[in-house]
Protein backbone atom coordinates (compact mmCIF):
# COMPACT_ATOMS: atom_id res chain seq x y z
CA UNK A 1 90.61 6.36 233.70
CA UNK A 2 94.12 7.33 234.81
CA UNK A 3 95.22 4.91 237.67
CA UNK A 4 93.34 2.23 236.25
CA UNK A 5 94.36 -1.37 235.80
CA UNK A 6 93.40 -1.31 231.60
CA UNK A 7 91.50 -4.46 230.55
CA UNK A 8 93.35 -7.46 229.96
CA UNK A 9 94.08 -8.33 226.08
CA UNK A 10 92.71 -4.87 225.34
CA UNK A 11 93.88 -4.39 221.49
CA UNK A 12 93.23 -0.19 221.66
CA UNK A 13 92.48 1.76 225.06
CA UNK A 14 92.57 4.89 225.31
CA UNK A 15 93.70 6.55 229.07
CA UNK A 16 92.81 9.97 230.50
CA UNK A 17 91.65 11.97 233.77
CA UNK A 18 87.96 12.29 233.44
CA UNK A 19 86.87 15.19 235.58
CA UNK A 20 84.81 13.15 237.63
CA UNK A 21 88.02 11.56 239.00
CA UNK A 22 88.66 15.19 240.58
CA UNK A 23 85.93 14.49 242.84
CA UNK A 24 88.15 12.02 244.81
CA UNK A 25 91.47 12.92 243.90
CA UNK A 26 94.09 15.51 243.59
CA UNK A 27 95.20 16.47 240.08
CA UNK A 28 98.61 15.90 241.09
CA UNK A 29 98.34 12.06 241.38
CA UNK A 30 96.34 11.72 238.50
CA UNK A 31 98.60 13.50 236.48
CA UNK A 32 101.31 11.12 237.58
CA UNK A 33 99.38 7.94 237.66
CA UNK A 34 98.59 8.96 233.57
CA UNK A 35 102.63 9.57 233.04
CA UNK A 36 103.17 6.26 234.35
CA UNK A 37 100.76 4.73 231.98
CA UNK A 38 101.56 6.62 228.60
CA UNK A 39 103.67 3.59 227.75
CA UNK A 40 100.79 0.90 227.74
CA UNK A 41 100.85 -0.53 223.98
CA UNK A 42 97.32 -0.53 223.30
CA UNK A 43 97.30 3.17 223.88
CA UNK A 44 95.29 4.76 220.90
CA UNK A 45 94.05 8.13 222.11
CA UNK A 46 94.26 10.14 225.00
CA UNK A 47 90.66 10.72 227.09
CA UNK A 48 88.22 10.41 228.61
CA UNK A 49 89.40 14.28 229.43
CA UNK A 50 86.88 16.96 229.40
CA UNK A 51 84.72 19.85 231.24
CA UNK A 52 81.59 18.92 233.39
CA UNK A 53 79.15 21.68 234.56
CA UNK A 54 77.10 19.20 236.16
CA UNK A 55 79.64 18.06 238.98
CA UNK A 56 80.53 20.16 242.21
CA UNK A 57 83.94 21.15 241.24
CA UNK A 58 85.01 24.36 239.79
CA UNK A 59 85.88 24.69 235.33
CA UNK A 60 88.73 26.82 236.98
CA UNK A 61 90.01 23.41 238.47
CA UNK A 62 88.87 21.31 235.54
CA UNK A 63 90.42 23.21 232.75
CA UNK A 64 94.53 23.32 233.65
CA UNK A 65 93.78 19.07 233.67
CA UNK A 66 92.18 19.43 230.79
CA UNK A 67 94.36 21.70 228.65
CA UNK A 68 97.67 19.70 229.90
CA UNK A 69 95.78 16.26 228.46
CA UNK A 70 94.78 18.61 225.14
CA UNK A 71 98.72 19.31 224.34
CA UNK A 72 99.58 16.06 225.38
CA UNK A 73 97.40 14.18 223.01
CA UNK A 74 98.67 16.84 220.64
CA UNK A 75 102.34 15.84 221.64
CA UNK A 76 101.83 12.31 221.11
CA UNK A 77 100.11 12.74 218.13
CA UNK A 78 97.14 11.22 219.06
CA UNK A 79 93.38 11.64 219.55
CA UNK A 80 91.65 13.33 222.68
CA UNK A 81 88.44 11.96 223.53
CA UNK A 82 85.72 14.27 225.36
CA UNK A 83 83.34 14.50 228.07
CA UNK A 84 81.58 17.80 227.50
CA UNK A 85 78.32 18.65 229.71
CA UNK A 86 77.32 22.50 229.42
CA UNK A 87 80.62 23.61 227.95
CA UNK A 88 80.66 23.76 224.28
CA UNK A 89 81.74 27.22 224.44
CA UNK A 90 84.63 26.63 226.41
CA UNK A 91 85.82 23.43 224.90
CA UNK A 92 85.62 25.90 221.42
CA UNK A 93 88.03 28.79 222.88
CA UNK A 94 90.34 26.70 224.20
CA UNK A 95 90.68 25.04 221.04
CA UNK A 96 91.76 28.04 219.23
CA UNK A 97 94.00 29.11 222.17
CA UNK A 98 95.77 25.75 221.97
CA UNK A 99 96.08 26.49 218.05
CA UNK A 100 97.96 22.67 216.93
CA UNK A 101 95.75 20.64 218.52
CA UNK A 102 95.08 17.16 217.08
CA UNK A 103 91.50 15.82 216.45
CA UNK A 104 89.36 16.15 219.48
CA UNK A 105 86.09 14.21 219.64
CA UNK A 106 83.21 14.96 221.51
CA UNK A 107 81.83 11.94 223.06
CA UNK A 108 78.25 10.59 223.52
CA UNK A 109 76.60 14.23 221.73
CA UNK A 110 73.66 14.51 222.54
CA UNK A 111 73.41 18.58 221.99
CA UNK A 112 71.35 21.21 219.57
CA UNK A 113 72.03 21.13 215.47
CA UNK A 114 73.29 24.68 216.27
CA UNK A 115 76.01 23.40 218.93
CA UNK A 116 76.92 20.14 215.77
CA UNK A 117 77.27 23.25 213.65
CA UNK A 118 79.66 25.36 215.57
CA UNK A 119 81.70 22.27 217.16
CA UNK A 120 82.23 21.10 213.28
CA UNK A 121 83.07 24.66 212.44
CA UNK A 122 86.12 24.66 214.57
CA UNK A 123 87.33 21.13 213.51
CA UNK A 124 85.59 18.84 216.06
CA UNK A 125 84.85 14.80 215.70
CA UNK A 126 81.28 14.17 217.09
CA UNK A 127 80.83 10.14 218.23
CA UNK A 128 76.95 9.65 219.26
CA UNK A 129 75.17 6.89 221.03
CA UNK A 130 71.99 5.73 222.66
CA UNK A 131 70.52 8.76 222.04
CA UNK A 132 69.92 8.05 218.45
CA UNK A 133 67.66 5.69 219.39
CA UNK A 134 65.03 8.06 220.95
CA UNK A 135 63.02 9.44 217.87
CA UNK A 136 62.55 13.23 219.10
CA UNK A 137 66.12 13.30 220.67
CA UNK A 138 68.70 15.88 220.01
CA UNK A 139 71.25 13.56 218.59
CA UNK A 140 68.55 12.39 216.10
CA UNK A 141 68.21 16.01 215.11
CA UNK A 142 71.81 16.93 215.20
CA UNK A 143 73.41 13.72 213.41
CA UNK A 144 72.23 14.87 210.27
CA UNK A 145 74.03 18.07 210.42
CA UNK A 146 77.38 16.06 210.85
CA UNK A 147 79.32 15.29 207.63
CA UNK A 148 79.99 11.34 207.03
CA UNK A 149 83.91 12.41 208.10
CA UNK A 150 83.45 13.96 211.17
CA UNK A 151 81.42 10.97 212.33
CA UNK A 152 81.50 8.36 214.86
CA UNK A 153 79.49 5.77 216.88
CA UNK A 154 80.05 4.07 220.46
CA UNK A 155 77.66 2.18 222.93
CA UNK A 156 79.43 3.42 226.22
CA UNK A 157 77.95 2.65 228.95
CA UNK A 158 74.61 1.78 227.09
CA UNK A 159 73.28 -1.96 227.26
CA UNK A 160 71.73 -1.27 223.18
CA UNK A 161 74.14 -3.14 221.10
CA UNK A 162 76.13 -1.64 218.32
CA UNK A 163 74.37 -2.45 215.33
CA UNK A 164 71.56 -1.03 216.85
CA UNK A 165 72.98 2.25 217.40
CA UNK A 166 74.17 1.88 213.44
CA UNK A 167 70.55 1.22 212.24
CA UNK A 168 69.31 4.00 213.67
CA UNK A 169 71.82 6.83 212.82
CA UNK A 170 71.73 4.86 208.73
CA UNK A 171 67.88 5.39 208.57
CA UNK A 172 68.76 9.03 210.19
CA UNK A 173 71.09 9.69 207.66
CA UNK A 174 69.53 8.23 204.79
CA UNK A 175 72.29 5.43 204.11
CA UNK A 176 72.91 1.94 203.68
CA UNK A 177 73.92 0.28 207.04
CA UNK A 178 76.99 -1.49 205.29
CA UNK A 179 78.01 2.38 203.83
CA UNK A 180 78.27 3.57 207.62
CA UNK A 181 79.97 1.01 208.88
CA UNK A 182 82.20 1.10 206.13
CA UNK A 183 82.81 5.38 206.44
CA UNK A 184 82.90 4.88 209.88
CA UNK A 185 85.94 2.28 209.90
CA UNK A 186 87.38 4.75 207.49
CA UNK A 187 87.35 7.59 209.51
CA UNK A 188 88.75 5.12 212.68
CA UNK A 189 91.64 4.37 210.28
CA UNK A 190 92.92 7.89 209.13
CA UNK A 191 92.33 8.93 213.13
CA UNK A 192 94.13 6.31 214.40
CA UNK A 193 96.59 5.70 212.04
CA UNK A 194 99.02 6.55 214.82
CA UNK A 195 97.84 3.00 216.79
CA UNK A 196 96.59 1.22 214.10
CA UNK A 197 100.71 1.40 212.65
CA UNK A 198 101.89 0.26 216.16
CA UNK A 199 99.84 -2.45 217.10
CA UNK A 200 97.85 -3.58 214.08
């Protein structure tokens, strides 16, 4: 999060406001504490920003944060990773308003096959988790709907290690656990080209 001291070592990071910083402090000193920190080398995408329904502070005070991180990922040229809860729709229109905006990927989905569908329509990334390893979950449903290029995989905050999270979304898929990994590093290396270039 913006204002952060990043992880020592860290080869990629990526740096944003997450809306839940709002909740203790005023856009204007995140916004500056970010600017101060655009020049960190590992910097590979721009996030976590996003739009929270679940958190007592206003979209109409969420989204200006949100949109400036969306054209400055877009400036830099880089990736914005996304916090969505409740706002698919949203996220979707401002997409289209913002018109040359990079790739933007949806983090930990855990939403309806319909809301994969419409997100992928309008040119979203969707990176699932934990999730997949609950048989009846959504993101076991939805996962299959995403194509192999549009996909990626993360553990956040969960304890489950990664090659968990890959066995389950291979058997989900109907693929070889070595043919994720390897699409998945493939679509990490034409996304983040940008950092890859820079740092190696």
């Amino acid at each position: 999060m913006a204002g952060e001291t990043p992880p020592a070592g860290a080869r990629y990071l990526s740096l944003g406001i997450h809306p839940w910083q709002l909740l203790h402090e005023k856009d204007i000193r995140l916004e500056y504490a970010l600017i101060k920190q655009l020049g960190l080398p590992a910097l590979a995408a721009i996030g976590e920003a996003g739009l929270d329904r679940a958190i007592g502070i206003p979209l109409s005070e969420q989204l200006p944060v949100f949109v400036m991180q969306a054209r400055l990922a877009a400036a830099l040229g880089l990736p914005l990773i996304i916090h969505a809860v409740r706002t698919f729709p949203e996220l979707i229109e401002l997409r289209k308003k913002i018109g040359d905006a990079g790739p933007w990927i949806i983090h930990g989905f855990n939403g309806q096959p319909e809301a994969a569908r419409q997100l992928l329509q309008h040119g979203f990334y969707l990176s699932f988790g934990s999730a997949l390893l609950i048989n009846d979950s959504k993101a076991a449903t939805a996962i299959k709907e995403v194509p192999s290029g549009r996909l990626f995989l993360e553990t956040d905050e969960s304890e489950s290690p990664i090659h968990e999270i890959y066995s389950a979304a291979a058997k989900l898929l109907g693929m070889h656990p070595e043919l994720l990994k390897s699409t998945i590093k493939e679509n990490f290396m034409q996304l983040f080209q940008k950092a890859i270039l820079n740092h190696g």
